[in-house]
Protein backbone atom coordinates (compact mmCIF):
# COMPACT_ATOMS: atom_id res chain seq x y z
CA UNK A 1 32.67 27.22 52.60
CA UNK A 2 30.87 24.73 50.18
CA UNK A 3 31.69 24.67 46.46
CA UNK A 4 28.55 26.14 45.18
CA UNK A 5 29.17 29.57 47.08
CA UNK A 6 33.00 29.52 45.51
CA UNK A 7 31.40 29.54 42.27
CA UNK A 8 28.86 31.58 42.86
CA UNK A 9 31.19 34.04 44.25
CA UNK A 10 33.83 33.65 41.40
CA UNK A 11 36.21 32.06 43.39
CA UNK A 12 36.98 29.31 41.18
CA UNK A 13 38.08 28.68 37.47
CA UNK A 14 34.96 26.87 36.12
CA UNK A 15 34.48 26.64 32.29
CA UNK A 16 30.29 25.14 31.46
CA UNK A 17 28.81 23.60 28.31
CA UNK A 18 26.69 26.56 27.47
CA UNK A 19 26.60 30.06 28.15
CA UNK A 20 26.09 30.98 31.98
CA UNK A 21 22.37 32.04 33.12
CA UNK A 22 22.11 33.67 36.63
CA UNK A 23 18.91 31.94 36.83
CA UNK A 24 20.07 28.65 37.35
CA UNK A 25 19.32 26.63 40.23
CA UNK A 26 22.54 24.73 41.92
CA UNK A 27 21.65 21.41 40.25
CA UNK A 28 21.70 22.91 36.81
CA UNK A 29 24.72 24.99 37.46
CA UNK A 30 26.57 21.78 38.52
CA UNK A 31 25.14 20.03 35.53
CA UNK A 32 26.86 22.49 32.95
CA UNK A 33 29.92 22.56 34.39
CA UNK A 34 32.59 20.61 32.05
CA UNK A 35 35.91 22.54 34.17
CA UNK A 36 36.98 23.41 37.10
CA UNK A 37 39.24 24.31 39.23
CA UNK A 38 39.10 24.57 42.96
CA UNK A 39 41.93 23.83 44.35
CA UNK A 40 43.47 25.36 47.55
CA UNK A 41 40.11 25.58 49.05
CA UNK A 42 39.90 24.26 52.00
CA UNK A 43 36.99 21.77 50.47
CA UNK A 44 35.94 18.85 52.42
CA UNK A 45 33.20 17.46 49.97
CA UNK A 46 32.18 18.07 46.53
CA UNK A 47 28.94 17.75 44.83
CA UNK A 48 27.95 15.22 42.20
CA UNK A 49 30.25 16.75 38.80
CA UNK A 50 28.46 14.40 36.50
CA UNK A 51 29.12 15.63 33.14
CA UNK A 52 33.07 17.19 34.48
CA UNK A 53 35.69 16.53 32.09
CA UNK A 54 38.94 18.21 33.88
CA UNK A 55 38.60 18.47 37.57
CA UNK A 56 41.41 19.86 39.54
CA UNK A 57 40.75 19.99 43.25
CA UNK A 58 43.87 18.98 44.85
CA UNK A 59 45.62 20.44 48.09
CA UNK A 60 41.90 20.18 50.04
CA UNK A 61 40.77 18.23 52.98
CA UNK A 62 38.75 15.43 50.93
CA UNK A 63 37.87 12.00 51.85
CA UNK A 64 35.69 11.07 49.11
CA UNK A 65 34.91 11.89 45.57
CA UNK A 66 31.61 11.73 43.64
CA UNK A 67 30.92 10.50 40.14
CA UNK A 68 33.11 11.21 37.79
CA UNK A 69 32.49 8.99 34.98
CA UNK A 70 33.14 11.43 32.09
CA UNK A 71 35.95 12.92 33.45
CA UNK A 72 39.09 12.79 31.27
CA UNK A 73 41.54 14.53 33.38
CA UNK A 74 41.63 14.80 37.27
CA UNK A 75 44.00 16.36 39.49
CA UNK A 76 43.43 14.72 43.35
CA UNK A 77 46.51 15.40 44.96
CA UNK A 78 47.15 16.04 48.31
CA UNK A 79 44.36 15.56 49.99
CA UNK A 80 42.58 12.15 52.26
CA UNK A 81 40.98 10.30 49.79
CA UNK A 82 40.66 6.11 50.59
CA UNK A 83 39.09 6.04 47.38
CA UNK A 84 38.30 7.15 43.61
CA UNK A 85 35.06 6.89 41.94
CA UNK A 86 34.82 5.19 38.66
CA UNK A 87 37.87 7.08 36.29
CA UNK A 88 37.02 4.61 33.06
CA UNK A 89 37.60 7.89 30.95
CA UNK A 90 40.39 9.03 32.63
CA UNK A 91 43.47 9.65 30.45
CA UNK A 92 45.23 11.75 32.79
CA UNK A 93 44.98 10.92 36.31
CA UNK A 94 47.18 12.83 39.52
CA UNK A 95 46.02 11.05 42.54
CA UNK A 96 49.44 11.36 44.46
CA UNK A 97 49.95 11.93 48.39
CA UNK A 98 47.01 10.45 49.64
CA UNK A 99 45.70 7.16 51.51
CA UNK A 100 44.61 5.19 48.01
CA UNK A 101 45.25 1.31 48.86
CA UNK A 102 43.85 0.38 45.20
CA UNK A 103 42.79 2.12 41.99
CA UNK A 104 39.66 2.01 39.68
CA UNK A 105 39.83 0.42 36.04
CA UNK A 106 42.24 2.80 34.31
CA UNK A 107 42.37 0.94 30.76
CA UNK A 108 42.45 4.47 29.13
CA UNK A 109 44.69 6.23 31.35
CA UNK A 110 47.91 7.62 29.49
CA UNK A 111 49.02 9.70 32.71
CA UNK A 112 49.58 8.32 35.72
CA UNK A 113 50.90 9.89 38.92
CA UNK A 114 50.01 7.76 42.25
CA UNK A 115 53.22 8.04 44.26
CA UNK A 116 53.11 8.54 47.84
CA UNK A 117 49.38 6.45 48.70
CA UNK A 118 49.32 2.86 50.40
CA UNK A 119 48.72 0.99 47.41
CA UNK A 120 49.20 -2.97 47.09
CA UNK A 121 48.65 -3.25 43.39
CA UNK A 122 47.80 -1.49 40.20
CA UNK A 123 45.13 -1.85 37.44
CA UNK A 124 45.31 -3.16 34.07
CA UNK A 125 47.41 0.32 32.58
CA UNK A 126 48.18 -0.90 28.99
CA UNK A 127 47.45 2.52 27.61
CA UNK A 128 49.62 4.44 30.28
CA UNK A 129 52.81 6.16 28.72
CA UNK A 130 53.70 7.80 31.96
CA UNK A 131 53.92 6.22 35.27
CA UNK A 132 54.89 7.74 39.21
CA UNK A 133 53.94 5.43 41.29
CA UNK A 134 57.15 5.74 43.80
CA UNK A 135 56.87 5.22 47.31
CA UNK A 136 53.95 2.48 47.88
CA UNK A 137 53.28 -0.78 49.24
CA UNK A 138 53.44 -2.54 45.21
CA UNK A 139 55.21 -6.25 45.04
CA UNK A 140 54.50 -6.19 41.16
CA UNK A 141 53.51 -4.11 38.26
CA UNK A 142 50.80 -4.41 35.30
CA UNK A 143 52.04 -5.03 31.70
CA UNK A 144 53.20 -1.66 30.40
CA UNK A 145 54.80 -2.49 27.11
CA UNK A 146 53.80 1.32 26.09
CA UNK A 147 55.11 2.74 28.87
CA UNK A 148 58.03 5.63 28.16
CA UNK A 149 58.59 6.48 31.72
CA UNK A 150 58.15 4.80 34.39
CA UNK A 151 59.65 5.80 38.38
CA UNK A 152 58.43 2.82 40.50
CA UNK A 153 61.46 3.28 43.32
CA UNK A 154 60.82 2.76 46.75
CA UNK A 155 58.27 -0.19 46.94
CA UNK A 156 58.88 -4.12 46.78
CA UNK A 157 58.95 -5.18 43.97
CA UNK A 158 60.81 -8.52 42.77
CA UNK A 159 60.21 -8.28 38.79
CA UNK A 160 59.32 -5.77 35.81
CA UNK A 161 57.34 -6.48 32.88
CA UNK A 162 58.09 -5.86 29.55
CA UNK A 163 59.58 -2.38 29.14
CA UNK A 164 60.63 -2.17 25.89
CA UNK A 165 59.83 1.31 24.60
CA UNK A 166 60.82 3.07 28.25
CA UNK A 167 63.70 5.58 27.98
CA UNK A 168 63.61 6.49 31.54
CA UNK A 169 63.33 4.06 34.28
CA UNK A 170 63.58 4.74 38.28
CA UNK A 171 63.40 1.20 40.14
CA UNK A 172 65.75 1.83 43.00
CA UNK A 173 65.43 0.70 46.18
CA UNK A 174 63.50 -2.42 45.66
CA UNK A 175 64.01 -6.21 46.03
CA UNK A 176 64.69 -6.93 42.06
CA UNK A 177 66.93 -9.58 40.88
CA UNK A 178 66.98 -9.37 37.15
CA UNK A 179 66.03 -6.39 34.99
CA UNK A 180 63.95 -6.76 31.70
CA UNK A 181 65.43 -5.81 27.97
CA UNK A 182 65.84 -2.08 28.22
CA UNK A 183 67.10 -1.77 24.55
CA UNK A 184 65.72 1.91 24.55
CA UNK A 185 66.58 3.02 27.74
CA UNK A 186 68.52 6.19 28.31
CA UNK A 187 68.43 6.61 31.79
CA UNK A 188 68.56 3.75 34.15
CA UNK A 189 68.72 3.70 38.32
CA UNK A 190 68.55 0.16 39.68
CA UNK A 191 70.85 1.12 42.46
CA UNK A 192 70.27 -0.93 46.52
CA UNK A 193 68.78 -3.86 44.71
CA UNK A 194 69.97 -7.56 44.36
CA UNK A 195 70.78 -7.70 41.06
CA UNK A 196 73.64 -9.85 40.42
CA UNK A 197 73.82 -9.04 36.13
CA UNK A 198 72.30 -6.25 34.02
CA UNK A 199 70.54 -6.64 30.44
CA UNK A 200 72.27 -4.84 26.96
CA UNK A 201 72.19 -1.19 27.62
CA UNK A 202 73.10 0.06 24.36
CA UNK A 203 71.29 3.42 24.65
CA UNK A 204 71.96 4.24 27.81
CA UNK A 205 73.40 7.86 29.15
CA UNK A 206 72.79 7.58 32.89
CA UNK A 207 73.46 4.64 34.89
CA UNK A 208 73.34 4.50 38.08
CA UNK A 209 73.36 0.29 39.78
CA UNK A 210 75.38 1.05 43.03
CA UNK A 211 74.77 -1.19 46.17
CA UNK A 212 74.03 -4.10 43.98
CA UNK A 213 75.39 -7.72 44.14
CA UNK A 214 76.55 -7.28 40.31
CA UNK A 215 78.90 -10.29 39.65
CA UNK A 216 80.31 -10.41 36.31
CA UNK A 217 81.88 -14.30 35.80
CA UNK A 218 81.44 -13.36 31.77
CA UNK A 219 84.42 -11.44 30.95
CA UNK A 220 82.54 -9.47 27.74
CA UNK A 221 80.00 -8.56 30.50
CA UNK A 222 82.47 -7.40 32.10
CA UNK A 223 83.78 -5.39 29.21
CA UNK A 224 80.47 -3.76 28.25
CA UNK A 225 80.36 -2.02 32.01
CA UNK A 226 83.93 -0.82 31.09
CA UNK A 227 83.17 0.58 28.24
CA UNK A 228 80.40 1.87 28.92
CA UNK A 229 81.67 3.92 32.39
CA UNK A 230 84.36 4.95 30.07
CA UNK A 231 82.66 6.34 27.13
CA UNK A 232 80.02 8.05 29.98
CA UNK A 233 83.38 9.51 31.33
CA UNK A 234 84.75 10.66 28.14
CA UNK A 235 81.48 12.03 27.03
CA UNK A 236 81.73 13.97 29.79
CA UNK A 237 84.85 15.63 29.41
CA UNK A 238 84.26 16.08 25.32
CA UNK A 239 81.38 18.54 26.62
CA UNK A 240 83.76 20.43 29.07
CA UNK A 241 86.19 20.73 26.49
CA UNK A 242 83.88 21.48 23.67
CA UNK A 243 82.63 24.61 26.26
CA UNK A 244 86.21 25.32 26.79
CA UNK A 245 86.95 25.75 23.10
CA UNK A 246 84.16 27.55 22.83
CA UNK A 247 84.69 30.32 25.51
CA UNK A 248 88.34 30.35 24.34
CA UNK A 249 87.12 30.88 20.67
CA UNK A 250 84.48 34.01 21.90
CA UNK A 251 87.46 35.49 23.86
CA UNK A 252 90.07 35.10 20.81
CA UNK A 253 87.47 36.75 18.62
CA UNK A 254 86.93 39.36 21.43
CA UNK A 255 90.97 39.76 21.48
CA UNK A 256 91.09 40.42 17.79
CA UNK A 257 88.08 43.22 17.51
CA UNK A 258 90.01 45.10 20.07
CA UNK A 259 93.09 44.78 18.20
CA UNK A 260 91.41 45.96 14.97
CA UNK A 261 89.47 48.90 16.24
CA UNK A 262 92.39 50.06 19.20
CA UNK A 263 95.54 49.22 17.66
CA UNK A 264 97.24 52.62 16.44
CA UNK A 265 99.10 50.61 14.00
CA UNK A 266 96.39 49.06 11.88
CA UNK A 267 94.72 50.84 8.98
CA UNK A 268 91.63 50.19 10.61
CA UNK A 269 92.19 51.69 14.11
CA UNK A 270 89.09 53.89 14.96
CA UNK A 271 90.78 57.08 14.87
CA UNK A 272 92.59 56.47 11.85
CA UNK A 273 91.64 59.22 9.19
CA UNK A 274 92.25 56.74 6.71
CA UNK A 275 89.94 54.95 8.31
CA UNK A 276 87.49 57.55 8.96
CA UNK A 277 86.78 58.39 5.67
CA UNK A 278 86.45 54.80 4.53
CA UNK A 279 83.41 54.29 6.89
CA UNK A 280 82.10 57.86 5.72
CA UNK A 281 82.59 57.17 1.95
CA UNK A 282 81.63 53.48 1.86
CA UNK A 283 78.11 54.36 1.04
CA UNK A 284 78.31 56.94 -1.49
């Protein structure tokens, strides 16, 4: 089954630049169309989407993609493509799980998931706030100094870039020596690399830098892992404790309600005829 008969059956979520007429041929239907969403269709090919702005037509069985030059957001995922079309409007781009080796110019691109392709290198991404791009064939990465999350594990890389405003960063299982300043970063895992030191982690929560050849000949360097792995560890039990006190609090409060309404030797107990016509004359 070929797009045009989805939509002209209804099977797909399409959204057009002016009201729908029946009359249309299938160029001018095509023409209108400004989003859709196909996905799950068992699609091989789609037509030219000229004027699309949010495309979603992953988990298919496509090889190629047509012009998308004023498309802003496009979800390609899981499905054969070699290639993308020009994306230079692109903000938010899923091109995951396929057999991408490179990337079109992306300079607007704020979104970027790509994990799981063949991919040797990246595009100029200065824009991109969010990158996956896990599991590839990438020796190094594009200047991302806006970049707030970035999960580049599982490739070869030797260096990172500037990465001064990420807060989460995933670069395990590569070939990296030294790490960049990560003055913001909460949540670090540089774990089955070589790095031999790590930079100032002032910020960080999670750290995770196992199977590393971390030497420490600096004794303060030394110090600031301590302290670190001990405030982590405190941290941790401060929240179990904090729950505990808070359970025991609920159940102490629970205690003393029971005590007040059931005891037979309060004023207060519920049968009490004292108390009885307290609650009945309260109001009046």
């Amino acid at each position: 089954m070929n797009l045009i008969t989805l939509i002209r059956n209804n099977d797909c979520e399409i959204k057009y630049d002016v009201e729908y007429q029946k009359e249309w041929s299938d160029d001018e239907l095509l023409s209108h169309i400004i989003f859709l969403d196909c996905h799950r269709k068992q699609l091989t090919t789609l037509p030219d989407l000229i004027n699309c702005q949010e495309l979603y037509c992953y988990d298919n069985q496509l090889t190629t993609l047509s012009d998308l030059i004023n498309c802003q957001v496009l979800y390609c995922n899981h499905n054969q493509l070699t290639t993308l079309p020009d994306l230079i409007n692109c903000q938010d781009l899923n091109c995951n799980n396929n057999q991408l080796t490179t990337l079109p110019d992306l300079i607007n691109c704020q979104i970027l998931w790509c994990f799981n392709n063949q991919l040797i290198t990246l595009p100029d991404l200065i824009n991109c706030r969010i990158l996956f791009c896990w599991n590839n064939q990438l020796t190094t990465l594009p200047d991302l100094i806006n970049c707030q999350q970035l999960l580049c594990s599982y490739n070869q890389l030797t260096t990172l870039s500037n990465l001064i405003n990420c807060w989460i960063l995933s670069c395990n299982h590569n070939q990296l020596t030294t790490l960049p300043d990560l003055i913001n970063c909460q949540r670090l895992w540089c774990n089955n690399n070589q790095l031999t030191t790590l930079p100032d982690l002032i910020n960080c929560q999670e750290l995770y830098c196992s199977n590393n050849q971390l030497i420490y000949d600096n004794i303060e360097d030394h110090k600031k892992l301590v302290k670190f792995r001990n405030f982590y560890k405190h941290l941790k039990y401060l929240k179990k404790w904090r729950l505990y006190k808070t359970k025991s609090i609920i159940n102490k409060k629970k205690d003393l309600m029971l005590e007040l309404l059931y005891n037979p030797d309060l004023p207060f107990y519920k049968l009490n005829p004292y108390y009885i016509h307290f609650i009945e004359n309260q109001n009046k």
